[in-house]
C-alpha atoms as a PDB file:
ATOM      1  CA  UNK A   1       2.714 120.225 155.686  1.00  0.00           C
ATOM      2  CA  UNK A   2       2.103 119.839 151.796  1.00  0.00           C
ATOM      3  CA  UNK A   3       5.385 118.960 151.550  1.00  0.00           C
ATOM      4  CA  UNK A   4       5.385 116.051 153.888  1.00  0.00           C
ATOM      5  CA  UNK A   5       1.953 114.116 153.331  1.00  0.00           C
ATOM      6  CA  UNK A   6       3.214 113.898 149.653  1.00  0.00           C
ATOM      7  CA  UNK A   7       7.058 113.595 149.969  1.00  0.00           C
ATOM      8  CA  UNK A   8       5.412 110.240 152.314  1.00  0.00           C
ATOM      9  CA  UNK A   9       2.978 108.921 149.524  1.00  0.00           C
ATOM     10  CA  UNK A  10       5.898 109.593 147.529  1.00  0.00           C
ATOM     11  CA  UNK A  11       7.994 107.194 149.216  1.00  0.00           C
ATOM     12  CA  UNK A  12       4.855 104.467 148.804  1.00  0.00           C
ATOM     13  CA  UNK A  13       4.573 104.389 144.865  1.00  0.00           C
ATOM     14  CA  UNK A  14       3.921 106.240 141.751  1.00  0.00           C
ATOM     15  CA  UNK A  15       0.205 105.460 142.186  1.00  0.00           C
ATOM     16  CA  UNK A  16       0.292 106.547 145.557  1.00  0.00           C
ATOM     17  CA  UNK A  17       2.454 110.108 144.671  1.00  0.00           C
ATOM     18  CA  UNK A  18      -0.039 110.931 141.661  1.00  0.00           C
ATOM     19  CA  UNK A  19      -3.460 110.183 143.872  1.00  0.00           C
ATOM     20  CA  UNK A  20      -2.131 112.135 146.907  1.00  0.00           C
ATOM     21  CA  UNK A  21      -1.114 114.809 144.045  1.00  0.00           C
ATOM     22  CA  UNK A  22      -4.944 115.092 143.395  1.00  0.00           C
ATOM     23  CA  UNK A  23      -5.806 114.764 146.785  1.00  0.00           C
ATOM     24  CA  UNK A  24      -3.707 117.615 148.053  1.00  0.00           C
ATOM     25  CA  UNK A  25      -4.328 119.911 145.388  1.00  0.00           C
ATOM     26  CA  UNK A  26      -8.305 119.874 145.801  1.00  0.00           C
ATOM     27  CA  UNK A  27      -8.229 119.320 149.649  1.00  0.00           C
ATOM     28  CA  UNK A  28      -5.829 122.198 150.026  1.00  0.00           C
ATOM     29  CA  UNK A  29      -8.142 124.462 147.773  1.00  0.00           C
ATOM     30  CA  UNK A  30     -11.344 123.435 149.871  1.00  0.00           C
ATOM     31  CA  UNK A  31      -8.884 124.364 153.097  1.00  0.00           C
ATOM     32  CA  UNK A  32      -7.267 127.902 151.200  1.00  0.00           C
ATOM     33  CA  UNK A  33     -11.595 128.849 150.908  1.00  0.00           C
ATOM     34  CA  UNK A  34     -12.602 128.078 153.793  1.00  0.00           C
ATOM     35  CA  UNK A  35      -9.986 129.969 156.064  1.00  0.00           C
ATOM     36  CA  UNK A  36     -10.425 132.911 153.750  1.00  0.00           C
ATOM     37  CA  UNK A  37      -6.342 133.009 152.729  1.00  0.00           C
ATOM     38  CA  UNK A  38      -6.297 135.353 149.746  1.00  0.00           C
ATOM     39  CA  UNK A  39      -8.133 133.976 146.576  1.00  0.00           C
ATOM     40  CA  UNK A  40      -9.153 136.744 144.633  1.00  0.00           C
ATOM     41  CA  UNK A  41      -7.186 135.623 141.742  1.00  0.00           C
ATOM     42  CA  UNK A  42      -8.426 132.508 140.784  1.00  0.00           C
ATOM     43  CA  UNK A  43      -4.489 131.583 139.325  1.00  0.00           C
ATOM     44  CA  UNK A  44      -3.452 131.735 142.839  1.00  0.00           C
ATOM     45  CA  UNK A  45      -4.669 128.643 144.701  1.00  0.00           C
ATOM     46  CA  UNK A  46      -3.172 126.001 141.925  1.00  0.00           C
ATOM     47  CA  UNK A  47       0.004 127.955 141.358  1.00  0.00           C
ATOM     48  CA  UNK A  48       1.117 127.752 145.296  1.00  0.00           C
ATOM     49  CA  UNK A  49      -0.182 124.013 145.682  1.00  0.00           C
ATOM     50  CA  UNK A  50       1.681 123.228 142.049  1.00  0.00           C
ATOM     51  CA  UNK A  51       4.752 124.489 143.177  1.00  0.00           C
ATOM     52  CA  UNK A  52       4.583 122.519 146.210  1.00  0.00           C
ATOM     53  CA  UNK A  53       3.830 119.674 145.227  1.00  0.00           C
ATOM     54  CA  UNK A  54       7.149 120.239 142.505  1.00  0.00           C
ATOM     55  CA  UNK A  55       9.198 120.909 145.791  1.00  0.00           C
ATOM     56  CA  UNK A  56       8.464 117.418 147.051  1.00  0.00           C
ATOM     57  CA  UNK A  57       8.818 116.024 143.853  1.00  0.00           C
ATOM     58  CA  UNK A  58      12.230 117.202 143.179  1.00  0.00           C
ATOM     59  CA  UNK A  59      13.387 115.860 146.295  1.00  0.00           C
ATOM     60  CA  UNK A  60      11.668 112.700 146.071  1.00  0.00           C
ATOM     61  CA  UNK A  61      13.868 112.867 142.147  1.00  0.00           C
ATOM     62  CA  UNK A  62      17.099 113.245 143.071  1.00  0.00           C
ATOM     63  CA  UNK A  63      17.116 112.127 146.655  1.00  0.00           C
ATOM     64  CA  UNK A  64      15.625 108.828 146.512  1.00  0.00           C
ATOM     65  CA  UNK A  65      14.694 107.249 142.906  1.00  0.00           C
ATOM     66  CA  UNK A  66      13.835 108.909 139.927  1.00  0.00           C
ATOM     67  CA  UNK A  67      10.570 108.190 138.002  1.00  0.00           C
ATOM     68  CA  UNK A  68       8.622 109.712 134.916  1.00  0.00           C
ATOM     69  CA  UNK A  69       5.083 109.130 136.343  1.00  0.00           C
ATOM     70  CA  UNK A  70       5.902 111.572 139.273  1.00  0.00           C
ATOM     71  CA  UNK A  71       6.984 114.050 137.671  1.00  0.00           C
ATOM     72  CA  UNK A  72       3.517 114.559 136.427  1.00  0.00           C
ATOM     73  CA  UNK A  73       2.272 115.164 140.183  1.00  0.00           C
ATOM     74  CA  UNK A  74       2.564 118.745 139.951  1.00  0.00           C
ATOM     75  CA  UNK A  75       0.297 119.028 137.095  1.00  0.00           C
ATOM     76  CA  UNK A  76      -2.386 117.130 138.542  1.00  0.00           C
ATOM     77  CA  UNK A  77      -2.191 118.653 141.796  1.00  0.00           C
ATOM     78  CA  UNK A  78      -2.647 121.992 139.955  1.00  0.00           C
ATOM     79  CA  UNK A  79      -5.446 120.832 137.459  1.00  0.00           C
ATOM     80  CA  UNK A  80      -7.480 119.413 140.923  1.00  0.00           C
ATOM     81  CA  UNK A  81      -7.292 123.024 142.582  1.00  0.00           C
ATOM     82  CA  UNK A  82      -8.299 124.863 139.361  1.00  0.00           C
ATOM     83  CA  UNK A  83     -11.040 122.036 138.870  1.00  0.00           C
ATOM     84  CA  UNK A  84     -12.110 123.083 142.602  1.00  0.00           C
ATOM     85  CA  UNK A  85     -11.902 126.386 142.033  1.00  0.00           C
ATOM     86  CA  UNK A  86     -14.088 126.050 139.236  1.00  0.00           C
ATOM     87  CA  UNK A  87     -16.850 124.204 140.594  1.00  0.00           C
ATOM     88  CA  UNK A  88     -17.071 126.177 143.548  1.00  0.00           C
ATOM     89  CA  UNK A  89     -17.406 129.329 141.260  1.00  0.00           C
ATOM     90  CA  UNK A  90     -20.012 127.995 138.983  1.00  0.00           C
ATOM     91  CA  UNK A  91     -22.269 126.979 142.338  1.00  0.00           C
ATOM     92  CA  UNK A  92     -21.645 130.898 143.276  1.00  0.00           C
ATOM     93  CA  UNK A  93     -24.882 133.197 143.286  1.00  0.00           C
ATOM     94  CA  UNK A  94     -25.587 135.484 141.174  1.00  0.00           C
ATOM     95  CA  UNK A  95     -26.537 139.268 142.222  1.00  0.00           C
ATOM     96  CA  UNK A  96     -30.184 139.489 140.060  1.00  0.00           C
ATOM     97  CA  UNK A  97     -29.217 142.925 139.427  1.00  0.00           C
ATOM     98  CA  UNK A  98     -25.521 143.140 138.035  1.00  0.00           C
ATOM     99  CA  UNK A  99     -25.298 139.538 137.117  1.00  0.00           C
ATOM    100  CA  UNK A 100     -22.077 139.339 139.034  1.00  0.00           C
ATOM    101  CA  UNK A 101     -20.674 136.591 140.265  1.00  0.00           C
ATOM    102  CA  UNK A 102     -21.104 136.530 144.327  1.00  0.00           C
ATOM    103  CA  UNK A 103     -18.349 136.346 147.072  1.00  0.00           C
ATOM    104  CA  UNK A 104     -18.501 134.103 149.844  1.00  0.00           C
ATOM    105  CA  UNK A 105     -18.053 136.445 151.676  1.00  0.00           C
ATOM    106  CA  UNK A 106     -20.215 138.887 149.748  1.00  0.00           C
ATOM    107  CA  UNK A 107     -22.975 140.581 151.927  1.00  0.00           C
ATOM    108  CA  UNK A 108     -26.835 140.305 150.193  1.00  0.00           C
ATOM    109  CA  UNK A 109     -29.725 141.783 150.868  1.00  0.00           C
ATOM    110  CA  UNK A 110     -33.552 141.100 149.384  1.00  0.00           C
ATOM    111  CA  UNK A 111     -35.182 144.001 147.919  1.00  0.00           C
ATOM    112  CA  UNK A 112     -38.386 144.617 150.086  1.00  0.00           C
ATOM    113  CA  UNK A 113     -40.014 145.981 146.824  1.00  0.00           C
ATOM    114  CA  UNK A 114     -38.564 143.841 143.600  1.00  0.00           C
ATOM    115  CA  UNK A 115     -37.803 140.907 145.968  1.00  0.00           C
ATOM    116  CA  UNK A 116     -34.604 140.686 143.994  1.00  0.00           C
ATOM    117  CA  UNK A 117     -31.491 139.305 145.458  1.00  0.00           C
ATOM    118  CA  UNK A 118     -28.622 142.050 145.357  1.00  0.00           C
ATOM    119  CA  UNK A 119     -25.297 142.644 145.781  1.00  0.00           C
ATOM    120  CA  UNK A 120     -24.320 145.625 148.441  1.00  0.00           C
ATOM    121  CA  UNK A 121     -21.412 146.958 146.312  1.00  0.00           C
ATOM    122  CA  UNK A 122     -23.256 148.666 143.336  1.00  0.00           C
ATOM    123  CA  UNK A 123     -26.964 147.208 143.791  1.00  0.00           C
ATOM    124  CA  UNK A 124     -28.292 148.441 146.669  1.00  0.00           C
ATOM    125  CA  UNK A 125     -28.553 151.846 148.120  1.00  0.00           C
ATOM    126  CA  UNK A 126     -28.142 151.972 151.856  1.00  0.00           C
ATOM    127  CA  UNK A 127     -30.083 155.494 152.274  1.00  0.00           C
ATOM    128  CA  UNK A 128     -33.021 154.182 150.961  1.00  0.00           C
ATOM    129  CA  UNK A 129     -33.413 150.837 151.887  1.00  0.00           C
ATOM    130  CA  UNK A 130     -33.538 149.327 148.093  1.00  0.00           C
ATOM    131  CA  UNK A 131     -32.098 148.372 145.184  1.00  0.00           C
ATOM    132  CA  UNK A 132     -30.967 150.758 142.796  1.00  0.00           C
ATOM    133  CA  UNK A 133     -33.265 149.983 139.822  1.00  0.00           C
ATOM    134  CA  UNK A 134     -36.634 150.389 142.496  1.00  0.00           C
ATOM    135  CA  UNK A 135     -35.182 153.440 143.467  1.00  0.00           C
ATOM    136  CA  UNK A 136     -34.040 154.356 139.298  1.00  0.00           C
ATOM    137  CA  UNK A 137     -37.891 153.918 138.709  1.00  0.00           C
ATOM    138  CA  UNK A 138     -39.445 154.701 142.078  1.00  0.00           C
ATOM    139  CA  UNK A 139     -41.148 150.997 142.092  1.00  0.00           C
ATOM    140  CA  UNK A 140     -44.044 151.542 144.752  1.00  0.00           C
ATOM    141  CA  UNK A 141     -43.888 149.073 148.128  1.00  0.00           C
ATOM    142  CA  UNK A 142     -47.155 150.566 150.132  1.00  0.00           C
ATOM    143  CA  UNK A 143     -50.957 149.359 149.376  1.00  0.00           C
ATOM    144  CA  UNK A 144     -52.214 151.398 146.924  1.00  0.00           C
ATOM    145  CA  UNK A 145     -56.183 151.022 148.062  1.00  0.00           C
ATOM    146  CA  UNK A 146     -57.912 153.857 149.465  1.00  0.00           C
ATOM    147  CA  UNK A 147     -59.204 151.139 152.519  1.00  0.00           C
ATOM    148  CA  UNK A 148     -55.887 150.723 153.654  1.00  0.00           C
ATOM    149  CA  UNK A 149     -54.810 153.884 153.746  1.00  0.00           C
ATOM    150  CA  UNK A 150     -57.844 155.345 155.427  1.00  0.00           C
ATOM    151  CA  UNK A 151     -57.592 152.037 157.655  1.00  0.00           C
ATOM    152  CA  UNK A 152     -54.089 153.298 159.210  1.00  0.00           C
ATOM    153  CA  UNK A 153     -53.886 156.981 158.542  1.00  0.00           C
ATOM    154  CA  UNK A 154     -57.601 158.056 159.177  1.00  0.00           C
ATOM    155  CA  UNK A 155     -59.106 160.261 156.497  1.00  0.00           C
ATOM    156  CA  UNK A 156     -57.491 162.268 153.347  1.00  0.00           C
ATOM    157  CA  UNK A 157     -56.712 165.731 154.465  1.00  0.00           C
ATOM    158  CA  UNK A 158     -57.200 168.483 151.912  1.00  0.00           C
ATOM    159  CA  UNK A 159     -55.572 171.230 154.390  1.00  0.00           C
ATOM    160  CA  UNK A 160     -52.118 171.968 154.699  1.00  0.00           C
ATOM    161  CA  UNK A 161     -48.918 170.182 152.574  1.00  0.00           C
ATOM    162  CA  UNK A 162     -46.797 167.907 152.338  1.00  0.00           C
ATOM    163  CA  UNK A 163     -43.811 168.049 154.936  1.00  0.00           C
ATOM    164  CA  UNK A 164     -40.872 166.870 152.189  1.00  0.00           C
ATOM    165  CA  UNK A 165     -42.081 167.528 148.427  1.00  0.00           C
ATOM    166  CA  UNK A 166     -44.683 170.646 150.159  1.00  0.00           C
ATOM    167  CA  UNK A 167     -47.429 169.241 147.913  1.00  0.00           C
ATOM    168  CA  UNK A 168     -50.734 170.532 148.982  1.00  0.00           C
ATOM    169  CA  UNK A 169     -53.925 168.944 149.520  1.00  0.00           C
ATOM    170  CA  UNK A 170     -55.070 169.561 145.563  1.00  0.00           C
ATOM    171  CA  UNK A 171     -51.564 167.930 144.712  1.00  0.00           C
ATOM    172  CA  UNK A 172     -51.521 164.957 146.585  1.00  0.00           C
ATOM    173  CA  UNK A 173     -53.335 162.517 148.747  1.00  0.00           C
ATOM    174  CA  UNK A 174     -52.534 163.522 152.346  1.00  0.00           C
ATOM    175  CA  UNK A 175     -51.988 161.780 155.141  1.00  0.00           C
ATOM    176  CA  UNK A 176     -50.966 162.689 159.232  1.00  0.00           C
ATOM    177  CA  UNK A 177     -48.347 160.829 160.854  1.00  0.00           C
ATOM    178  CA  UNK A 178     -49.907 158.669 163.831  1.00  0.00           C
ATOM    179  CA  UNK A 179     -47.743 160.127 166.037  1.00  0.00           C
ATOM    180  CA  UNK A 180     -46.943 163.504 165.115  1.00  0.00           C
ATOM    181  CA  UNK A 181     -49.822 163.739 163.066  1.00  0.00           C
ATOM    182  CA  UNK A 182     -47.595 166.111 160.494  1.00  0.00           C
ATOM    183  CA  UNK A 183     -49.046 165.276 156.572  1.00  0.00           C
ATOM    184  CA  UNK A 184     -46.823 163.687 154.025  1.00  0.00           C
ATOM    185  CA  UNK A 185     -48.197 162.590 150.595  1.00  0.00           C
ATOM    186  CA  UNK A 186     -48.603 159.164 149.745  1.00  0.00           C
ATOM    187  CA  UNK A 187     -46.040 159.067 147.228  1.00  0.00           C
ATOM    188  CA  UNK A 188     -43.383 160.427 150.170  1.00  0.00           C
ATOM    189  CA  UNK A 189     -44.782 158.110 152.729  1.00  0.00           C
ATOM    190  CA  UNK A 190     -43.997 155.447 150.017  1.00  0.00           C
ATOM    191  CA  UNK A 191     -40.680 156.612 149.104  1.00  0.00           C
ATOM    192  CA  UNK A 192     -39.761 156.995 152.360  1.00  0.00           C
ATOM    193  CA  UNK A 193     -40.598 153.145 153.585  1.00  0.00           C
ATOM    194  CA  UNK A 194     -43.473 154.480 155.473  1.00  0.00           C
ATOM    195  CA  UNK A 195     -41.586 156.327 157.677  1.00  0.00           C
ATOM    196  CA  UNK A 196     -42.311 160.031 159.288  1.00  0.00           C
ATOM    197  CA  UNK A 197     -40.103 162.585 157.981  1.00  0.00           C
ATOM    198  CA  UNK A 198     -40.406 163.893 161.513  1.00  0.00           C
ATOM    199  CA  UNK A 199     -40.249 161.751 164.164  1.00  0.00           C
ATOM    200  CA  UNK A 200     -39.292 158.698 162.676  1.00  0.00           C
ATOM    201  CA  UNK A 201     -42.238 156.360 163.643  1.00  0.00           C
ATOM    202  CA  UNK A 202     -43.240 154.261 161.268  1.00  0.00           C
ATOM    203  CA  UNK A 203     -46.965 153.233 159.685  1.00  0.00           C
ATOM    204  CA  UNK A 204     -48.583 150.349 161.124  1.00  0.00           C
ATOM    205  CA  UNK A 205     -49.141 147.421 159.324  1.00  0.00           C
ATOM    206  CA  UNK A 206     -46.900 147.830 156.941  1.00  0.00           C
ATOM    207  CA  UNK A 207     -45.915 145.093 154.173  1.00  0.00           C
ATOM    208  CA  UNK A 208     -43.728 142.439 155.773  1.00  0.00           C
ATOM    209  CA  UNK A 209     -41.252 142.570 153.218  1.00  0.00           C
ATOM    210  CA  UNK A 210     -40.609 145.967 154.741  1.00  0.00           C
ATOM    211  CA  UNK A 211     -40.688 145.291 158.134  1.00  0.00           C
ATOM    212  CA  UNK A 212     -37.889 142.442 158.347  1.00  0.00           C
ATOM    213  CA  UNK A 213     -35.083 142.385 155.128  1.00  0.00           C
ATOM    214  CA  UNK A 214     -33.479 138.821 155.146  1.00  0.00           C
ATOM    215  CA  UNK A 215     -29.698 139.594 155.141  1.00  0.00           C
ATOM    216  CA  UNK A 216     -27.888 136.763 153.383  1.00  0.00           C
ATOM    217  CA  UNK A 217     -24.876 137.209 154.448  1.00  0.00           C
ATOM    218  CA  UNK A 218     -23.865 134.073 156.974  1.00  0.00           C
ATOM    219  CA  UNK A 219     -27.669 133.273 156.583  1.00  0.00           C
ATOM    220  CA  UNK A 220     -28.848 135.696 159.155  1.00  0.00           C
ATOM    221  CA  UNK A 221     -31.663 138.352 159.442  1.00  0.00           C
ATOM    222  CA  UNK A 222     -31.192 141.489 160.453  1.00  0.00           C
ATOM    223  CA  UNK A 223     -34.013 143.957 161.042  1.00  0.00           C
ATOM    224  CA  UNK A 224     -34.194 147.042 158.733  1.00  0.00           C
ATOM    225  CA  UNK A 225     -32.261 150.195 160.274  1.00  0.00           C
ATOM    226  CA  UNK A 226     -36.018 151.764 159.825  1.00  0.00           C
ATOM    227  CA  UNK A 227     -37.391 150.304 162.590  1.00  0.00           C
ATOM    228  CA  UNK A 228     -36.885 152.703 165.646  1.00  0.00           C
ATOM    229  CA  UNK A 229     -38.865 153.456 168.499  1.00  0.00           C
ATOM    230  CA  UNK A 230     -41.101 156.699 167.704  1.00  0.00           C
ATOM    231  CA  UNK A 231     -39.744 159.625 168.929  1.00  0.00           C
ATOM    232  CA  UNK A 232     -41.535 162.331 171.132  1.00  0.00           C
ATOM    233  CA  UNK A 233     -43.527 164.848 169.345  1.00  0.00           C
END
């Protein structure tokens, strides 16, 4: 199809050969993108469209007339894609972990305790619900006043331990499930989102940014895998 929109400017004029050159090769990248054809190497978009456009070229050469200024179509049809290509790149986001360079088609997600934007290939860990440096330097998401705590948990408990690290009530602050009512400390309930070793049900009012992660991929939101129904005791 190439081929025949610019073997017909062709036909029209130099000026109208060299401005359908541009056309095509920047429309045709915009088109390559947007259907997803293959495009991780940046090279390949303006090498298939240059070539094309040379193809019409050549035929428009020796089949019809031959002229200088058309010959030049092939560059500028290539120099529009990689100018496309470029722009399109620059306007990409950024992961605010890695610094990479995203995808289109790259799948985000916010970190509900940095609130950084991150990448799901190297930035963010999928068991625990967080990016990779919050989890590097346990980075705390849960309230850290007494009032709240008491508020959702009921009181401290200085009998028994800890359910994952075993802590005891000397140890660590703990507090029952509201379902179970089994005692995890308060940095386990914290490292584990708020969530019951147990049964699975989760602390009330929690933070929203732990309730609901915004995925960003197609610009849709997706609720956290964390949020089941509580399970019976």
């Amino acid at each position: 199809m190439t081929i025949s929109v610019h073997f017909g400017m062709g036909l029209a004029g130099n000026v109208a050969a060299l401005l359908g050159a541009v056309l095509l090769g920047s429309g045709g990248t915009l088109l390559w993108v947007h259907f997803d054809l293959p495009h991780r190497h940046a090279w390949l978009p303006p090498l298939v469209l240059a070539v094309t456009i040379l193809v019409s070229t050549l035929v428009l050469e020796l089949g019809f007339r031959y002229s200088f200024w058309q010959l030049l179509s092939p560059l500028l049809a290539g120099g529009a894609s990689t100018l496309t290509i470029a722009l399109r790149i620059r306007d990409r986001q950024r992961c605010n972990l890695c610094n990479r360079r995203l995808k289109l088609q790259s799948v985000t997600f916010r970190c509900p305790r940095c609130s950084m934007l991150v990448c799901d290939e190297n930035c963010w860990n999928f068991e625990h619900r967080r990016c990779e440096m919050c989890l590097e330097n346990r980075v705390p998401v849960l309230p850290v006043q007494d009032s709240w705590w008491s508020r959702v948990t009921g009181p401290r408990s200085m009998n028994g331990r800890c359910q994952i690290c075993l802590a005891s009530g000397d140890q660590g602050d703990l507090r029952p499930c509201v379902t179970c009512r089994r005692l995890q400390c308060r940095d386990c309930w914290d490292f584990n989102n708020g969530e019951c070793a147990r049964c699975g049900a989760t602390l009330p009012e929690l933070p929203p940014s732990l309730r609901t992660m915004v995925a960003e991929a197609d610009g849709r939101e997706q609720l956290l895998p964390s949020h089941r129904s509580p399970s019976k005791a």
